[in-house]
C-alpha atoms as a PDB file:
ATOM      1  CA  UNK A   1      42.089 -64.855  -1.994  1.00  0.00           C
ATOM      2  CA  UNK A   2      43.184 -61.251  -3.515  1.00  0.00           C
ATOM      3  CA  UNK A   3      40.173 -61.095  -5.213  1.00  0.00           C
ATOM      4  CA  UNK A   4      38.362 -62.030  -1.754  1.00  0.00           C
ATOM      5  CA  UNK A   5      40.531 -59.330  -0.178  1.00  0.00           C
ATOM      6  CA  UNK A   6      39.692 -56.501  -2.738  1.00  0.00           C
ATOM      7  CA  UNK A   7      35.992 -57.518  -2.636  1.00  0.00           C
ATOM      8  CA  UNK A   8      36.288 -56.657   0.757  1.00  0.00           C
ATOM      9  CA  UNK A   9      38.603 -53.586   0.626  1.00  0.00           C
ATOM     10  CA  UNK A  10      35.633 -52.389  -2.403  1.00  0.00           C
ATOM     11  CA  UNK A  11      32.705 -53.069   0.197  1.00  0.00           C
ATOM     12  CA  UNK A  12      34.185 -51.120   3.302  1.00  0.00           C
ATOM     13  CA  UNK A  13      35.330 -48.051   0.892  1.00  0.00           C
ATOM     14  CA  UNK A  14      31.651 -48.430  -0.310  1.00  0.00           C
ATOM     15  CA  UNK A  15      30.368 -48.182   2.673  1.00  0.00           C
ATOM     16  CA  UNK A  16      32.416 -45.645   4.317  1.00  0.00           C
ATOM     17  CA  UNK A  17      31.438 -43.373   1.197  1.00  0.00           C
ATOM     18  CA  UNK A  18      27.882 -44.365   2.060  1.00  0.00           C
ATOM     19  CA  UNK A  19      28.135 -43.235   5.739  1.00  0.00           C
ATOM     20  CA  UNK A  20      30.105 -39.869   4.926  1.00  0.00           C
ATOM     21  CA  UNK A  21      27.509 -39.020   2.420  1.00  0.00           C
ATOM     22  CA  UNK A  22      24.600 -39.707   4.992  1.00  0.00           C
ATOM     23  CA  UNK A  23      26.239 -38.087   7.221  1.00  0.00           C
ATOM     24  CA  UNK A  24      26.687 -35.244   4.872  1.00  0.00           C
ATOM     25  CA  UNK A  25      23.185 -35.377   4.116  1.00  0.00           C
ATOM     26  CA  UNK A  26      22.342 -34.859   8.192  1.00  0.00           C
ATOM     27  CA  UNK A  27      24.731 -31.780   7.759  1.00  0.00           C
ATOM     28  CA  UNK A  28      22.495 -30.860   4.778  1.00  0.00           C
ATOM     29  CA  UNK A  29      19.513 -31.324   6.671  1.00  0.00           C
ATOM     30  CA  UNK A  30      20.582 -29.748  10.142  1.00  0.00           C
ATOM     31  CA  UNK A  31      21.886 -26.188   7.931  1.00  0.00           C
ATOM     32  CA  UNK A  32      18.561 -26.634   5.841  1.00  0.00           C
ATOM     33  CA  UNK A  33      16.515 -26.458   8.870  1.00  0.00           C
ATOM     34  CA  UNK A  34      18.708 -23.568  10.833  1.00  0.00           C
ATOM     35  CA  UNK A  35      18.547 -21.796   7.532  1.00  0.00           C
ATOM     36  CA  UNK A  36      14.203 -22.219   7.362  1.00  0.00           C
ATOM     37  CA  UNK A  37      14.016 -21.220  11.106  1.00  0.00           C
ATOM     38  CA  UNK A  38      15.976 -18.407  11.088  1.00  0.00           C
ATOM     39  CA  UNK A  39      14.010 -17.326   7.649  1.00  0.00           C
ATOM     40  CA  UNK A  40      10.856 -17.560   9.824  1.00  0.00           C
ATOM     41  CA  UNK A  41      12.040 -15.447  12.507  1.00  0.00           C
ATOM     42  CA  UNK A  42      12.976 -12.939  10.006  1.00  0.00           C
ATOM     43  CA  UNK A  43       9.506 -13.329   8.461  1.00  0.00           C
ATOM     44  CA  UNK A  44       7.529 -13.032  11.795  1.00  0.00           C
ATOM     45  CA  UNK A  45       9.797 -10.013  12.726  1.00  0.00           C
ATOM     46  CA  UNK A  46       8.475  -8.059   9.202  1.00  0.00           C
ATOM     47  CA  UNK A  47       5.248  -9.044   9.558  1.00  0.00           C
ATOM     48  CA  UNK A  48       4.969  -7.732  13.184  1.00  0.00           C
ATOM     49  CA  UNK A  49       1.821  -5.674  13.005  1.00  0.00           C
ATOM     50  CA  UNK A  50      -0.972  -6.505  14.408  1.00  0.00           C
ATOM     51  CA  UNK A  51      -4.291  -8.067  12.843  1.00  0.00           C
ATOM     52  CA  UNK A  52      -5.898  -5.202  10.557  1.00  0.00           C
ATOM     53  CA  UNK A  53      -2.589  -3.457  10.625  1.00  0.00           C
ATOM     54  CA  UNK A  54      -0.807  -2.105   7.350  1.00  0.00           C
ATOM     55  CA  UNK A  55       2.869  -2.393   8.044  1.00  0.00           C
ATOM     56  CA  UNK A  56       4.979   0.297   5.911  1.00  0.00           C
ATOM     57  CA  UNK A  57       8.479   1.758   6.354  1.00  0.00           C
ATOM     58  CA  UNK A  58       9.008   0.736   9.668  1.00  0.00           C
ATOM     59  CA  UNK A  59       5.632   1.291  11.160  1.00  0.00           C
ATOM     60  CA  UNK A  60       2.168  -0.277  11.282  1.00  0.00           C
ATOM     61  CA  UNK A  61      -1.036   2.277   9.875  1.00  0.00           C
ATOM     62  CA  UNK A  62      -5.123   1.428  10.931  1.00  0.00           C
ATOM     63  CA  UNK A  63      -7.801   2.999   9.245  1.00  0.00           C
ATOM     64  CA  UNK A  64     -10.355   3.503  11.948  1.00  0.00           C
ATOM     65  CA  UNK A  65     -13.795   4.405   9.852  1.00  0.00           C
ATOM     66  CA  UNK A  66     -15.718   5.513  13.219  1.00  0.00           C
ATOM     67  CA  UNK A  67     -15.728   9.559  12.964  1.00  0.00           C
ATOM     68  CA  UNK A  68     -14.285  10.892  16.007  1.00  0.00           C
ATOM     69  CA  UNK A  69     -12.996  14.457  17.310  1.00  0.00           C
ATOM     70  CA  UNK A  70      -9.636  14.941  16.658  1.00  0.00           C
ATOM     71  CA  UNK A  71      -8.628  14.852  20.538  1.00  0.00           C
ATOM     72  CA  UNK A  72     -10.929  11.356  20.564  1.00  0.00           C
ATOM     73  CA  UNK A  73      -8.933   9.884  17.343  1.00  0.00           C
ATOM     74  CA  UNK A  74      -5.922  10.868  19.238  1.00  0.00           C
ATOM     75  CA  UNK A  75      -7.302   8.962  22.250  1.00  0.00           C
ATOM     76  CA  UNK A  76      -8.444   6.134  20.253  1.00  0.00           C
ATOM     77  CA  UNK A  77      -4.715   5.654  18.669  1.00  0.00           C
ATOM     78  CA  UNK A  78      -3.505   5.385  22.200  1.00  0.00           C
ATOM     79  CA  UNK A  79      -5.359   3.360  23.357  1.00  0.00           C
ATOM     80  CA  UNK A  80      -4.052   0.864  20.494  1.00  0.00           C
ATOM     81  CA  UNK A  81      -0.371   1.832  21.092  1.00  0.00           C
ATOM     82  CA  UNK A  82      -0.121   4.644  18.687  1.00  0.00           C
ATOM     83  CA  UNK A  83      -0.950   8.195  17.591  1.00  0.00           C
ATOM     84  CA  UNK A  84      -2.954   9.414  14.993  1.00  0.00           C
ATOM     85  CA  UNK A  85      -0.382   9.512  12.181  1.00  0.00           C
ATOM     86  CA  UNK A  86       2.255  11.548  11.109  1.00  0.00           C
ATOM     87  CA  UNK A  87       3.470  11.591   7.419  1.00  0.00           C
ATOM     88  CA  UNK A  88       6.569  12.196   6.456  1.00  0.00           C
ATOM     89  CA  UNK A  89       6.957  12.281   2.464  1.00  0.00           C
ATOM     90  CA  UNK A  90       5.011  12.107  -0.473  1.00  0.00           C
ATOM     91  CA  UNK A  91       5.552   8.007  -0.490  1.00  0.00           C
ATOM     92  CA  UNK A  92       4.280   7.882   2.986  1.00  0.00           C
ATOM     93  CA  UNK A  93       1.766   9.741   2.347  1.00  0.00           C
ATOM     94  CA  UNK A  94       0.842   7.803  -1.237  1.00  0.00           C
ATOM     95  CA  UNK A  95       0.357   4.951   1.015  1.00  0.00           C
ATOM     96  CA  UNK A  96      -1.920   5.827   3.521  1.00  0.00           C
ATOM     97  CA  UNK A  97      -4.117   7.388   0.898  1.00  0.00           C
ATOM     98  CA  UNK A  98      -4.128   3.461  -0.226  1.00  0.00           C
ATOM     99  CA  UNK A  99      -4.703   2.444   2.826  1.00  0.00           C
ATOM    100  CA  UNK A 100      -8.013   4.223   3.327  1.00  0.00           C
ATOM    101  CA  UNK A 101      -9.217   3.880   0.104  1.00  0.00           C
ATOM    102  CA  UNK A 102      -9.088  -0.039   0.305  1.00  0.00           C
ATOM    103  CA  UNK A 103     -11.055   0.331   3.428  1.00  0.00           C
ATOM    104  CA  UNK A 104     -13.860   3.019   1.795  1.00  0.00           C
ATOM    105  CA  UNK A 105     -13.264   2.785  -1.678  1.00  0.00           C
ATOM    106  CA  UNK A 106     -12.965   6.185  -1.505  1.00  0.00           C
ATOM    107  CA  UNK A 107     -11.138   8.939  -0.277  1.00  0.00           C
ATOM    108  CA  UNK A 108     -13.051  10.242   2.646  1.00  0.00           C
ATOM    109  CA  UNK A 109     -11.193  13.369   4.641  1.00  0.00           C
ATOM    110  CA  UNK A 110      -9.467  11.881   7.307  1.00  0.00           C
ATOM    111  CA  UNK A 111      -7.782  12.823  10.880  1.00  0.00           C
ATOM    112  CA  UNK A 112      -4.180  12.556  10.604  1.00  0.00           C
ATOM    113  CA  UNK A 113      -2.113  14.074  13.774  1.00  0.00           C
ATOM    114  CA  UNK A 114      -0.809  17.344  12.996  1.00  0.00           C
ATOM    115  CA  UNK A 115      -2.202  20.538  15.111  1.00  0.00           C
ATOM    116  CA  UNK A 116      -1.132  23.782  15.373  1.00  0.00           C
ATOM    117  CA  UNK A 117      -3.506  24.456  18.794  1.00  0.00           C
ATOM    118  CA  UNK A 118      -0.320  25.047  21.321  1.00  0.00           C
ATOM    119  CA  UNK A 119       1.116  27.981  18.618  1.00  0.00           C
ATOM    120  CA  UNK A 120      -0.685  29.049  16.174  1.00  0.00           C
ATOM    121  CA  UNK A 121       1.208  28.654  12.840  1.00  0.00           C
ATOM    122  CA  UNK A 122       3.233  25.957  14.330  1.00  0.00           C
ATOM    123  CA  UNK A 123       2.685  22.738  13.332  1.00  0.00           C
ATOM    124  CA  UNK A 124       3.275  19.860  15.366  1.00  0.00           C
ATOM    125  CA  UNK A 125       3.215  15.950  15.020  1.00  0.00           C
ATOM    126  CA  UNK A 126       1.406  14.036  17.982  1.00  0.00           C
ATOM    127  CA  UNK A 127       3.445  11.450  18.189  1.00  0.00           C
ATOM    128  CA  UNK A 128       6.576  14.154  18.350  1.00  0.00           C
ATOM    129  CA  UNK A 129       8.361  13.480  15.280  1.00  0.00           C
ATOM    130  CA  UNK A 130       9.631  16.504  13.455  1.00  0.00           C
ATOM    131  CA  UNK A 131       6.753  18.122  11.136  1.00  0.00           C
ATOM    132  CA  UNK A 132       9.291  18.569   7.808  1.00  0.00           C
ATOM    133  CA  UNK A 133       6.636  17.116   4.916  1.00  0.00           C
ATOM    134  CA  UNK A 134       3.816  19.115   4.236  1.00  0.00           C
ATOM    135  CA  UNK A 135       0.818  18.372   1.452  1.00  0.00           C
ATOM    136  CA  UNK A 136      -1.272  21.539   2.136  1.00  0.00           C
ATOM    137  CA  UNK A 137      -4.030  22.333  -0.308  1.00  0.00           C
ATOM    138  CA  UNK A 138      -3.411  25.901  -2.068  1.00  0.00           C
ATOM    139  CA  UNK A 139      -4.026  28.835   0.481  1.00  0.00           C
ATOM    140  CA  UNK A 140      -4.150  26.549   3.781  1.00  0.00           C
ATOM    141  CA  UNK A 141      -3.805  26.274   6.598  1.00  0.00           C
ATOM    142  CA  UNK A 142      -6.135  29.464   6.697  1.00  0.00           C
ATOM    143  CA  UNK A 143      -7.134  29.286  10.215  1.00  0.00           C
ATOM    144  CA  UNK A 144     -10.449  30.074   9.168  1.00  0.00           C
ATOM    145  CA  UNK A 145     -12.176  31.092  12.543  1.00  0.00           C
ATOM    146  CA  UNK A 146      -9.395  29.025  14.829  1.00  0.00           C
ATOM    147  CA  UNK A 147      -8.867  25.421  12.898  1.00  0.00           C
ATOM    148  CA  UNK A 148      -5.996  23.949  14.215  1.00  0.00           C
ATOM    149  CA  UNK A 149      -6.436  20.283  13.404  1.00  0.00           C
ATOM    150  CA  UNK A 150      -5.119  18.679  10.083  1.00  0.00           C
ATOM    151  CA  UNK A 151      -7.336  16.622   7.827  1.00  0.00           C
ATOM    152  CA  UNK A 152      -6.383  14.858   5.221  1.00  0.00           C
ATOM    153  CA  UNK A 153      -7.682  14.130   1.588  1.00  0.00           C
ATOM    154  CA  UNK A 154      -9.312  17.640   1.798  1.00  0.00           C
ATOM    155  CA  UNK A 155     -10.827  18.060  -1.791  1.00  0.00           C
ATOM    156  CA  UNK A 156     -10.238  16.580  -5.415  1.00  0.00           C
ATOM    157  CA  UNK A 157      -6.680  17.153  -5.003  1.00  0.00           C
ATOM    158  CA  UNK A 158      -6.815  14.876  -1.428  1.00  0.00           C
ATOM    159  CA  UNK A 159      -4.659  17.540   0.007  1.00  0.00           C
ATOM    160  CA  UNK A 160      -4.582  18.881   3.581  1.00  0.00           C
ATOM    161  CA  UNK A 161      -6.557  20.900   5.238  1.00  0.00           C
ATOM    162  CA  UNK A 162      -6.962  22.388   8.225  1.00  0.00           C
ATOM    163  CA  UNK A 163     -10.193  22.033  10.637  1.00  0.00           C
ATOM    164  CA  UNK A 164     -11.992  23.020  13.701  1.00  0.00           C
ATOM    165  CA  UNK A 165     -11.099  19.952  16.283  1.00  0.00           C
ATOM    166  CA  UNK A 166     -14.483  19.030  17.090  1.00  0.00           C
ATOM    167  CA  UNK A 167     -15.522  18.065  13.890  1.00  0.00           C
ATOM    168  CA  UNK A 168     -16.096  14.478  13.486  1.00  0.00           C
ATOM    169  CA  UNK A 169     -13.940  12.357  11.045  1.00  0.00           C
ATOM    170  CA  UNK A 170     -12.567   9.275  10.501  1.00  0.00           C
ATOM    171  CA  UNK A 171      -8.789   8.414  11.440  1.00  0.00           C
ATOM    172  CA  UNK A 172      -5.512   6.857  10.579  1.00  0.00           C
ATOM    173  CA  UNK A 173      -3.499   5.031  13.571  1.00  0.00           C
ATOM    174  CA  UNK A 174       0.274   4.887  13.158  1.00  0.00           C
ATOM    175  CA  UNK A 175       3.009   2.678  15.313  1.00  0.00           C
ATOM    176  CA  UNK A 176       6.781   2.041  14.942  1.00  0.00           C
ATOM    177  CA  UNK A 177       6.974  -1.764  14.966  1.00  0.00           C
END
């Protein structure tokens, strides 16, 4: 009979050990599963540009390969969301140079959204942020004969230049995420 009795006592503390670990396991499972969704929102949330989009920094950056005016690249950017983009260190700038040549295998000069055409000398940023990096090829902006929109990749060096508006480029679309 005591052996009966401790068989039994051995088979419920077996199986109470066998329900607390399943039940453990569930726990497991359950955190597991909080832990992959919440992973996934983070994910989606990084990875918030749209199709085509280069996401750096904080923002998302489109090549657009059509040559444009710089008032119709501006236009064009808007109508995505964006502006044509402002750069804001050497980094930044490193990046979008990337960006284009992956696109063109190349480095073809390309609208970027700086203008001085409200005040001449003063450089703005279309989208508004503060103009406070510069990458200006030696001796510009010259404002040969009135140029007052910036180009980028502007000889060997890829430098910036500035450039009558109405000549036709290609662009570079930038948006915060």
């Amino acid at each position: 009979m005591k052996l009966l009795t401790v068989s039994v006592l051995v088979c419920s503390m077996m199986a109470l050990a066998g329900a607390a670990a399943l039940q453990e396991a569930e726990k497991d499972k359950e955190t597991e599963a909080i832990i992959q969704e919440e992973e996934h929102r983070i994910d989606k949330r990084s990875t918030s540009c749209p199709s085509y989009w280069t996401e750096y920094n904080g923002r998302c950056f489109l090549f657009i390969p059509r040559t444009l005016t710089w008032a119709q690249a501006e236009k064009n950017c808007q109508s995505k969301g964006a502006h044509l983009a402002s750069i804001h260190g050497t980094r930044e700038y490193n990046e979008i140079k990337r960006i284009i040549s992956d696109r063109t295998h190349g480095y073809p000069e390309t609208w970027i959204g700086g203008s001085d055409s409200q005040e001449e000398g003063v450089w703005l940023w279309s989208d508004g942020t503060p103009f406070a990096f510069s990458y200006w090829c030696r001796g510009e902006p010259n404002n040969y004969w009135n140029q007052d929109c910036l180009q980028m990749n502007y000889s060997g060096n890829n430098c910036w230049d500035d450039l009558w508006c109405d000549a036709r480029r290609p662009s570079v679309c930038a948006k915060k995420i």
